[in-house]
C-alpha atoms as a PDB file:
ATOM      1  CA  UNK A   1     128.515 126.813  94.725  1.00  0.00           C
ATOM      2  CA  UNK A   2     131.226 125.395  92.482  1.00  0.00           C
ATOM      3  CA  UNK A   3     131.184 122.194  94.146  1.00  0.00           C
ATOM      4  CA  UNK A   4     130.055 119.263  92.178  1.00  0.00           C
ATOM      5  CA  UNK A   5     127.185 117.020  93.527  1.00  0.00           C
ATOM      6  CA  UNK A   6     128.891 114.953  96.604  1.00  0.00           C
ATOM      7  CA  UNK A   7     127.368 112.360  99.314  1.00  0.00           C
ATOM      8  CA  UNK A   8     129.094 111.193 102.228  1.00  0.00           C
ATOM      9  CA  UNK A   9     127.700 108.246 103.683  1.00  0.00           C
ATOM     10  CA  UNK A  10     128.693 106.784 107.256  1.00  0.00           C
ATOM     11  CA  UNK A  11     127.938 102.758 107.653  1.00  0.00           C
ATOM     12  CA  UNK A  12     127.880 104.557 111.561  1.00  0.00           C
ATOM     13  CA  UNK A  13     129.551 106.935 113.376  1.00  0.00           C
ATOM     14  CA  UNK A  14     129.791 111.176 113.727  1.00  0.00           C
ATOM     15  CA  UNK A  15     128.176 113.255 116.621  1.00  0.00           C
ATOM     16  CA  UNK A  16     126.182 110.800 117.136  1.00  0.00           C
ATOM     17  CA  UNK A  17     127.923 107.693 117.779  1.00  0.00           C
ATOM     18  CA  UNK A  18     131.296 108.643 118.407  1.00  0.00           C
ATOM     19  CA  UNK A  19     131.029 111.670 120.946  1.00  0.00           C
ATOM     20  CA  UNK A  20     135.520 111.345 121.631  1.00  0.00           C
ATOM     21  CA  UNK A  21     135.583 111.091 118.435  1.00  0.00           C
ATOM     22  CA  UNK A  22     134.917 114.182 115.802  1.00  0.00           C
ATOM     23  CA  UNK A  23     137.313 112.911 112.780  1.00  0.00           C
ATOM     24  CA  UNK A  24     134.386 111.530 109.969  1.00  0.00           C
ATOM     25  CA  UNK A  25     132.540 115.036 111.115  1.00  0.00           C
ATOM     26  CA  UNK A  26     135.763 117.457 111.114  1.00  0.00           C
ATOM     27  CA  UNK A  27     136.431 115.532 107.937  1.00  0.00           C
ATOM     28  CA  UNK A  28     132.955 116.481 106.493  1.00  0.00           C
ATOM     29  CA  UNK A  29     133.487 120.195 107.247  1.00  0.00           C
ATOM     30  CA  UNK A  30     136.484 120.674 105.089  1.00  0.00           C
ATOM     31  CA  UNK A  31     135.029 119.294 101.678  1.00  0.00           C
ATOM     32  CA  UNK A  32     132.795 122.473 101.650  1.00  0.00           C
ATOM     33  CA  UNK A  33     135.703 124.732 101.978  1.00  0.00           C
ATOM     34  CA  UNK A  34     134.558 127.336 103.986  1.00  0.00           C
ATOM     35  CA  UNK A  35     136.258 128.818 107.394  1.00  0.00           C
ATOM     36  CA  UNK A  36     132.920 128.361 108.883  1.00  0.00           C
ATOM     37  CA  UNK A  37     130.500 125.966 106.742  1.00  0.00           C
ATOM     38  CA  UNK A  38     127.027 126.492 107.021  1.00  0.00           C
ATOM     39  CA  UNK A  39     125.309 123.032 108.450  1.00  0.00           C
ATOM     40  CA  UNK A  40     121.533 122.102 108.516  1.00  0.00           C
ATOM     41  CA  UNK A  41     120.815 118.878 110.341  1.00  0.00           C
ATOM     42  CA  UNK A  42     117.739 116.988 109.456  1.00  0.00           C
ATOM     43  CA  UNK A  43     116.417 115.136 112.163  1.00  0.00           C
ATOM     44  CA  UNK A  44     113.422 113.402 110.432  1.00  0.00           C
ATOM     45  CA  UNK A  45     114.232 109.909 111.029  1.00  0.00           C
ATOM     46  CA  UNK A  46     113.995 110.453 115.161  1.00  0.00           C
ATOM     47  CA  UNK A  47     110.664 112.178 115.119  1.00  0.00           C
ATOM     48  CA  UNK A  48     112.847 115.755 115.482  1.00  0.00           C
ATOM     49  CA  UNK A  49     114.090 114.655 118.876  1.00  0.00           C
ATOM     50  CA  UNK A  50     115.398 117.526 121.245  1.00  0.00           C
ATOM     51  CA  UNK A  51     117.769 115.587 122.389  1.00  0.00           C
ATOM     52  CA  UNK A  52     119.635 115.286 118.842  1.00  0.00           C
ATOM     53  CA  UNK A  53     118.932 118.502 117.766  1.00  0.00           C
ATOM     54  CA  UNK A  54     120.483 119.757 121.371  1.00  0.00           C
ATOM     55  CA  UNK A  55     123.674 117.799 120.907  1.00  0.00           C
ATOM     56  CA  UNK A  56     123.727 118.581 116.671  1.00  0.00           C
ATOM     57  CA  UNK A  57     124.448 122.074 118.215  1.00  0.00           C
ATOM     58  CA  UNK A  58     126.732 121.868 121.268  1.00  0.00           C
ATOM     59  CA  UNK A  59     128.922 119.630 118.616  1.00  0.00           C
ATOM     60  CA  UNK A  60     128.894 121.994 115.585  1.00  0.00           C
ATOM     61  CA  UNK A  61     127.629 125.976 116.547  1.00  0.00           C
ATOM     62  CA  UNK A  62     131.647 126.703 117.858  1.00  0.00           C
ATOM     63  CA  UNK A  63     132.609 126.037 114.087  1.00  0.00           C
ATOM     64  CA  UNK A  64     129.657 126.121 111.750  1.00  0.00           C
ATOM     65  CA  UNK A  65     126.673 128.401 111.529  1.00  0.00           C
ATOM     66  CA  UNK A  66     124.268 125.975 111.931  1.00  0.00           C
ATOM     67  CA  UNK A  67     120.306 125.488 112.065  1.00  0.00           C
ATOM     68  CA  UNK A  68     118.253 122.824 111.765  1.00  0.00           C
ATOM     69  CA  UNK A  69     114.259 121.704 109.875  1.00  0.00           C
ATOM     70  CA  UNK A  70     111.963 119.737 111.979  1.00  0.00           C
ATOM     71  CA  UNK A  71     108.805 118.580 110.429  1.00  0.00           C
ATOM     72  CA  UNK A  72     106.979 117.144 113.613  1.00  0.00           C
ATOM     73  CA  UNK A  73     107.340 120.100 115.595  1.00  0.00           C
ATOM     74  CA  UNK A  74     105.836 123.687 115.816  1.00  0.00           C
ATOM     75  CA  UNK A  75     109.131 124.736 115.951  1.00  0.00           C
ATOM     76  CA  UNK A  76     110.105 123.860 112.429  1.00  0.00           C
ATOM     77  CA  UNK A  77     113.422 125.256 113.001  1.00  0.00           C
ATOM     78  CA  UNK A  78     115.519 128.138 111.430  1.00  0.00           C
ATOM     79  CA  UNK A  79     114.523 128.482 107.530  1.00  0.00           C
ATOM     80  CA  UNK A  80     111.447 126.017 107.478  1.00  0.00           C
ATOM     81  CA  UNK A  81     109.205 128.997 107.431  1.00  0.00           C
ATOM     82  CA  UNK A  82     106.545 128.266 104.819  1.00  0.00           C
ATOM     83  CA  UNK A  83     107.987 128.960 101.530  1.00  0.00           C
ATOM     84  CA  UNK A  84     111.437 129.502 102.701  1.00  0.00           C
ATOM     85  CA  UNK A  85     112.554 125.919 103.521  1.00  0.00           C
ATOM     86  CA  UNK A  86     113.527 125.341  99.722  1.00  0.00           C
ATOM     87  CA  UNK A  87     115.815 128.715 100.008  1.00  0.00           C
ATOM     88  CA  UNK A  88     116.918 127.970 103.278  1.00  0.00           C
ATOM     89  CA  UNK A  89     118.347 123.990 102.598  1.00  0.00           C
ATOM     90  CA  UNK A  90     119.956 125.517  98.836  1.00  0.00           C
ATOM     91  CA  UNK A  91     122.168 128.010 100.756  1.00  0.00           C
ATOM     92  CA  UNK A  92     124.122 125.444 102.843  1.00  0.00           C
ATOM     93  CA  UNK A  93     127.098 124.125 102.518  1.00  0.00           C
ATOM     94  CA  UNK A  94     126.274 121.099 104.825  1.00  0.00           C
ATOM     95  CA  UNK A  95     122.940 119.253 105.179  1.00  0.00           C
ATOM     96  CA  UNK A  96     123.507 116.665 107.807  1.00  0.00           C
ATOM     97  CA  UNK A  97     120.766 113.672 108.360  1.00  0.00           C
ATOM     98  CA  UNK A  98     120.043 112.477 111.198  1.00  0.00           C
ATOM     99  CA  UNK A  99     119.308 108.404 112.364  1.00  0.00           C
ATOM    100  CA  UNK A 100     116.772 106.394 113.253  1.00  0.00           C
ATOM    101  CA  UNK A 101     113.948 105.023 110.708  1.00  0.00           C
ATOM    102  CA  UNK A 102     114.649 105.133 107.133  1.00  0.00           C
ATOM    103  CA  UNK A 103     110.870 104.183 106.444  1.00  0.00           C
ATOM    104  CA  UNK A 104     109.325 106.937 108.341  1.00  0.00           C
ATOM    105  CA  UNK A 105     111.812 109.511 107.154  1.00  0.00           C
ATOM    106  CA  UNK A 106     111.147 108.892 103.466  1.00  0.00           C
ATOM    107  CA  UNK A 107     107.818 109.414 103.888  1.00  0.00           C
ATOM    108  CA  UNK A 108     107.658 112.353 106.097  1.00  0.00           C
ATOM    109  CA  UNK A 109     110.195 113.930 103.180  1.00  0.00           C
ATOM    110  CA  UNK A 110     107.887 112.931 100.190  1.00  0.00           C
ATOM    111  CA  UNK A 111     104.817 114.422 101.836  1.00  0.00           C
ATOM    112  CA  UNK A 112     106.414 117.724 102.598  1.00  0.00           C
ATOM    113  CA  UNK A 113     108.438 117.899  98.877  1.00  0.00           C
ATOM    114  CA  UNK A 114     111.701 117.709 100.887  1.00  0.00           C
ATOM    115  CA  UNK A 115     112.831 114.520  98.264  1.00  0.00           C
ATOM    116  CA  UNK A 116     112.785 116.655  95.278  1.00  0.00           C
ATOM    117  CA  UNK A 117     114.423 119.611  97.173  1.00  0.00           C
ATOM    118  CA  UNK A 118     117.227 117.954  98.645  1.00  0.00           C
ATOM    119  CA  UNK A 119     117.860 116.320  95.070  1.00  0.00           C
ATOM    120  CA  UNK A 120     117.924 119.849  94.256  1.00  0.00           C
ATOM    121  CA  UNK A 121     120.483 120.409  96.657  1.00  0.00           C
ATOM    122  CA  UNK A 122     122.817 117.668  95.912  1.00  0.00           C
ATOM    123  CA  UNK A 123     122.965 119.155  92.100  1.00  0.00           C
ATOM    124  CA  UNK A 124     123.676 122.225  93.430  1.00  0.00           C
ATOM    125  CA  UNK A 125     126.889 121.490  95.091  1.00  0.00           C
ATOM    126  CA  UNK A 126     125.281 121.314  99.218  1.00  0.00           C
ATOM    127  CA  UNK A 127     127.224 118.104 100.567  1.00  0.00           C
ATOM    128  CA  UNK A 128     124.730 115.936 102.205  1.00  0.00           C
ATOM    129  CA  UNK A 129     125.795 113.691 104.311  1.00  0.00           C
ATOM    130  CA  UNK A 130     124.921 111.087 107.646  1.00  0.00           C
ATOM    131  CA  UNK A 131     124.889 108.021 109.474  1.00  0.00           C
ATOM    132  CA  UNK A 132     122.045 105.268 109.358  1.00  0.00           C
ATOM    133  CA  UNK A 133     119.318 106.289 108.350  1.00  0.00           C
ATOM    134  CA  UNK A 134     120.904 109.548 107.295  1.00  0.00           C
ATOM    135  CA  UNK A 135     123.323 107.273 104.828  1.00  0.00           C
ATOM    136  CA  UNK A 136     120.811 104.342 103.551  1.00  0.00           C
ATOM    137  CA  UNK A 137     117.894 107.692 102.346  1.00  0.00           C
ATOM    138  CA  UNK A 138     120.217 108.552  99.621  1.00  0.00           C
ATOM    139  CA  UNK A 139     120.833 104.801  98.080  1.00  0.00           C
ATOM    140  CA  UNK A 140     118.431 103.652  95.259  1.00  0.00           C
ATOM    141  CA  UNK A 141     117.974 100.291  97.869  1.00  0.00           C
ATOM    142  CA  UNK A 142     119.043  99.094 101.381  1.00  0.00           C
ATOM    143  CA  UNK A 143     118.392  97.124 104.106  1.00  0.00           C
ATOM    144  CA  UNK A 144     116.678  98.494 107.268  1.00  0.00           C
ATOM    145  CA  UNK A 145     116.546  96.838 110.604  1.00  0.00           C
ATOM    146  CA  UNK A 146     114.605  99.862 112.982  1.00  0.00           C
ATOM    147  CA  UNK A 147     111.264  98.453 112.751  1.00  0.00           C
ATOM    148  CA  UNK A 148     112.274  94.658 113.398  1.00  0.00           C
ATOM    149  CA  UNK A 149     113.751  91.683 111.723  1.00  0.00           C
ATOM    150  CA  UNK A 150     116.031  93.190 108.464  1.00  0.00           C
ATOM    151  CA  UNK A 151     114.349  94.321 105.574  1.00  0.00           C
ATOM    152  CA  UNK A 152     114.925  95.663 102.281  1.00  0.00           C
ATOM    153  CA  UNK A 153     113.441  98.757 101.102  1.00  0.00           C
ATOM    154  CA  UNK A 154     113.642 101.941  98.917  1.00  0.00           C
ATOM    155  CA  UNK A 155     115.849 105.089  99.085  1.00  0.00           C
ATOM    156  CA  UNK A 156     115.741 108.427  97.147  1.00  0.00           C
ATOM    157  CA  UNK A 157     117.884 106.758  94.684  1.00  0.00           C
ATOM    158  CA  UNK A 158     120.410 109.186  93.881  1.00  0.00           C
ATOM    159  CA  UNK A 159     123.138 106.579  94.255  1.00  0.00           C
ATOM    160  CA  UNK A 160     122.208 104.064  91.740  1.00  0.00           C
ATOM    161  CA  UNK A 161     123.449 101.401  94.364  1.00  0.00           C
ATOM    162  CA  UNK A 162     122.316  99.326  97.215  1.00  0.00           C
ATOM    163  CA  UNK A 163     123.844  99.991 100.802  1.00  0.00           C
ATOM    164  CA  UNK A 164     123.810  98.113 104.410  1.00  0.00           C
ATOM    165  CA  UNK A 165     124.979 100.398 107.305  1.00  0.00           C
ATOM    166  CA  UNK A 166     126.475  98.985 110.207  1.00  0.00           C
ATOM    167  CA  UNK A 167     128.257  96.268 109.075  1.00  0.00           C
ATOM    168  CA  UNK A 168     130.467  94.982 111.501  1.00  0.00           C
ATOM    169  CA  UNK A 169     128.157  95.779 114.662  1.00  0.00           C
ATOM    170  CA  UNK A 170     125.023  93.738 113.371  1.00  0.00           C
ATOM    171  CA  UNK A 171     125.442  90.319 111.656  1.00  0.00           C
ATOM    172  CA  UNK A 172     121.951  89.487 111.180  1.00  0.00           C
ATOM    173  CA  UNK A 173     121.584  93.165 108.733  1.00  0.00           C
ATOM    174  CA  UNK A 174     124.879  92.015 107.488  1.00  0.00           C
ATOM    175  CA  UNK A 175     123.294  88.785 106.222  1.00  0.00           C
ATOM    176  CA  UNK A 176     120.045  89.402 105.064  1.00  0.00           C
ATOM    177  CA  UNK A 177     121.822  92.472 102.542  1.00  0.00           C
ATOM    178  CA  UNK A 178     123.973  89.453 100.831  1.00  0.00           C
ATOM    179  CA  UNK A 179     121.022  87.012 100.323  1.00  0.00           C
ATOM    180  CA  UNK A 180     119.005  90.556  99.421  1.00  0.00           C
ATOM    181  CA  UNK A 181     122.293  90.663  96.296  1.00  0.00           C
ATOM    182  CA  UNK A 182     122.157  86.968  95.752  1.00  0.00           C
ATOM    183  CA  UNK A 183     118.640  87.248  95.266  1.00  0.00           C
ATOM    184  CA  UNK A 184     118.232  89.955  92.807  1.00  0.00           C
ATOM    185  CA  UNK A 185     119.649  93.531  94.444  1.00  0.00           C
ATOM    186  CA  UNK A 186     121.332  95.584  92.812  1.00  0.00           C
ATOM    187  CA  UNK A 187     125.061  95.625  94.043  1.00  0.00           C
ATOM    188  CA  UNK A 188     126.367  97.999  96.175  1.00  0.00           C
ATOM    189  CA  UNK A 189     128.306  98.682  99.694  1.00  0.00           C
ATOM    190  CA  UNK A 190     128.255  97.341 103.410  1.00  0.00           C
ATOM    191  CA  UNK A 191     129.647  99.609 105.751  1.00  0.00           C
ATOM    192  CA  UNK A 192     131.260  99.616 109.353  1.00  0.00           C
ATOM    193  CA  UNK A 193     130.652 101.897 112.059  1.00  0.00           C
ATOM    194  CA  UNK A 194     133.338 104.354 111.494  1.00  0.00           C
ATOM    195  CA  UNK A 195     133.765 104.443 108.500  1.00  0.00           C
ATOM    196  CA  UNK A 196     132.329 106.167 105.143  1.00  0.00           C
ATOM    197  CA  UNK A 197     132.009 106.260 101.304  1.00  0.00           C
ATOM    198  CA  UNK A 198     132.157 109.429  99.843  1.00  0.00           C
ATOM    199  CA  UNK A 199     131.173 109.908  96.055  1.00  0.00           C
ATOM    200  CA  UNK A 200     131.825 112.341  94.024  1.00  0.00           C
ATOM    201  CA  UNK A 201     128.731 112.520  91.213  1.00  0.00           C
ATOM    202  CA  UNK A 202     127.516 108.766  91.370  1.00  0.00           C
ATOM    203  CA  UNK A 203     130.840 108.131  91.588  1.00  0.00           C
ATOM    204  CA  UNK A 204     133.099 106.435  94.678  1.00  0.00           C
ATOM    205  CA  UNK A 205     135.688 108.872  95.265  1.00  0.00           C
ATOM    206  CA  UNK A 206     137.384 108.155  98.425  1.00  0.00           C
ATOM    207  CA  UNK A 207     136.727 105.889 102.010  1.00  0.00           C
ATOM    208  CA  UNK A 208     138.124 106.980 104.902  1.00  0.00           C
ATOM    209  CA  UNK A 209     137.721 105.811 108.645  1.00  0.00           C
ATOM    210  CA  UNK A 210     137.825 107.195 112.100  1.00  0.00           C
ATOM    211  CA  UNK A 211     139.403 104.271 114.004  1.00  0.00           C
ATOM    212  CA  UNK A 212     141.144 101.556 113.094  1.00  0.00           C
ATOM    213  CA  UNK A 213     140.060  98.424 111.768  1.00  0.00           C
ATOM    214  CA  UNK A 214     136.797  99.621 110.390  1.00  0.00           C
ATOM    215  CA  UNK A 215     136.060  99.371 106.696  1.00  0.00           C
ATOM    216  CA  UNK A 216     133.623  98.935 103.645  1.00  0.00           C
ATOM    217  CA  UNK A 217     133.252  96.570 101.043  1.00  0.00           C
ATOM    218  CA  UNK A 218     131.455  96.006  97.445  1.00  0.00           C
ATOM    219  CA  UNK A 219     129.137  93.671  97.955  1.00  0.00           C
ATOM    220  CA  UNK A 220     127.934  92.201  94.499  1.00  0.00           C
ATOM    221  CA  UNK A 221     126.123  88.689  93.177  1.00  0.00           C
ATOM    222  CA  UNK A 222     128.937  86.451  91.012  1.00  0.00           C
ATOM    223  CA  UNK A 223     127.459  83.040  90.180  1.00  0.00           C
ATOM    224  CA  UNK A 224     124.174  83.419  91.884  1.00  0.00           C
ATOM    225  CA  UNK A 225     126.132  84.024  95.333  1.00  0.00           C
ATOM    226  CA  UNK A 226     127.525  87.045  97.095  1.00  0.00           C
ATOM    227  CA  UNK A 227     131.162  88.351  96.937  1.00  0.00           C
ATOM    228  CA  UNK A 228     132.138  91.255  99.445  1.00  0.00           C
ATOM    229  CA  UNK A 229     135.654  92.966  98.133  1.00  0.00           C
ATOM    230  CA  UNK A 230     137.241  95.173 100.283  1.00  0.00           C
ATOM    231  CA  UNK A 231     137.593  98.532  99.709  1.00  0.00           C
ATOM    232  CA  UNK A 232     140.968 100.373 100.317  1.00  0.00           C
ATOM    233  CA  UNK A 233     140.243 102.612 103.233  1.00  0.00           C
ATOM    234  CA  UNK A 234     142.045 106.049 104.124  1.00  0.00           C
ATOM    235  CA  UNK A 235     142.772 106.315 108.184  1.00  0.00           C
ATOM    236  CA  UNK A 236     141.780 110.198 109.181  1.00  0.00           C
ATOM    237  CA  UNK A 237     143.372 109.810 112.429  1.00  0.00           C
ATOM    238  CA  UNK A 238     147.049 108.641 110.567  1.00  0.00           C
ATOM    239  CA  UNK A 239     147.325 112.502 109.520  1.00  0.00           C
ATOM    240  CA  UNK A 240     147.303 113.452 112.890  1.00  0.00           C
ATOM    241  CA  UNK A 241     148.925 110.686 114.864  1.00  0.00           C
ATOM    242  CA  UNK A 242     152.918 112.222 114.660  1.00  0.00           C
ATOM    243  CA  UNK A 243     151.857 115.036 115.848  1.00  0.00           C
ATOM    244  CA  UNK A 244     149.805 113.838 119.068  1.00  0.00           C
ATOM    245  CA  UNK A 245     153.258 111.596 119.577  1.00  0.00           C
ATOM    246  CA  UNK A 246     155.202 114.729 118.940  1.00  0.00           C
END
């Protein structure tokens, strides 16, 4: 595709969250530099619920062609005919992941081969990208808080870092991922809702936001304890804010 591997990972926020809101999702669209990207959401981590795959397309068919994969229903979505879901996720531009649990998702992807074919993907140039559960998958660790109390566990590992999503909205994730670094995980990034890292490669390349306030941080173990450093943040909604005055 010409595009080099790239990873856009929300602490929280897009269709999802933020319905007034489409700036982290608009800003999504124009990294794969189409007129009209193609976008597959994944909706794994919810069990393929209608309800998110309904509002995946009243939010993006008007400016994407999209589709979507389910593996937990008989509709398995356009492309996830047997033998053509590997085709089918290679020739997007966009492959959008869903929220909800991390744990289940994971598995439900290594049983069906979808790990190895989104890592395929990501080499390729397809931007993946999402919130949650949709942003921890692609971490080598993280912490998960669906199932109950806060809990570390395993990603796909294609970002050789840790991450904790929603950052600002739940303290109790927030500190169990620091005493997770003080006690031996590798360092990484906590997240706000709102806002998202975007790497380039492995690579941080940029973190933008789509409201004020929100923001990331490197969260790393100095001394036996943890240090969060801020991260300098890029406001999406600054670009446009003269001209809503105007």
């Amino acid at each position: 595709m010409g595009r080099p591997p790239q990873i856009i990972a929300f602490g929280g926020g897009g269709f999802s969250m933020e319905n007034e809101n489409p700036l982290l999702d608009d800003h999504v669209l124009s990294l794969a530099g189409r007129e009209r990207p193609r976008v597959c959401f994944v909706p794994t981590a919810s069990g393929d619920a209608d309800h998110y795959v309904v509002r995946f397309y009243r939010t993006f068919s008007a400016v994407a062609d999209t589709s979507h994969v389910s593996l937990f229903r008989r509709d398995r979505g356009v492309g996830a005919v047997e033998g053509c879901l590997r085709d089918h996720l290679l020739a997007q531009d966009v492959i959008y992941v869903g929220g909800g649990s991390v744990v289940s998702m994971l598995g439900a992807w290594v049983a069906n081969g979808l790990d190895r074919i989104l890592e395929e993907c990501w080499r390729n140039g397809t931007i993946l990208c999402g919130g949650s559960a949709g942003s921890l998958c692609w971490f080598q660790e993280a912490v998960t808080s669906f199932h109950g109390p806060p809990e570390r566990v395993r990603g796909l590992g294609l970002l050789p870092y840790s991450n904790c999503v929603h950052y600002d909205a739940e303290p109790e994730r927030r500190c169990e991922f620091r005493n997770h670094v003080r006690a031996g995980m590798v360092a990484g990034f906590g997240v706000d809702d709102g806002c998202a890292l975007h790497f380039v490669g492995t690579e941080l390349h940029d973190v933008v936001t789509s409201k004020p306030g929100a923001g990331a941080y490197r969260v790393e173990a100095r001394a036996g304890e943890p240090v969060e450093t801020p991260l300098d943040v890029r406001d999406l909604g600054a670009a446009i804010a003269p001209a809503v005055a105007a």
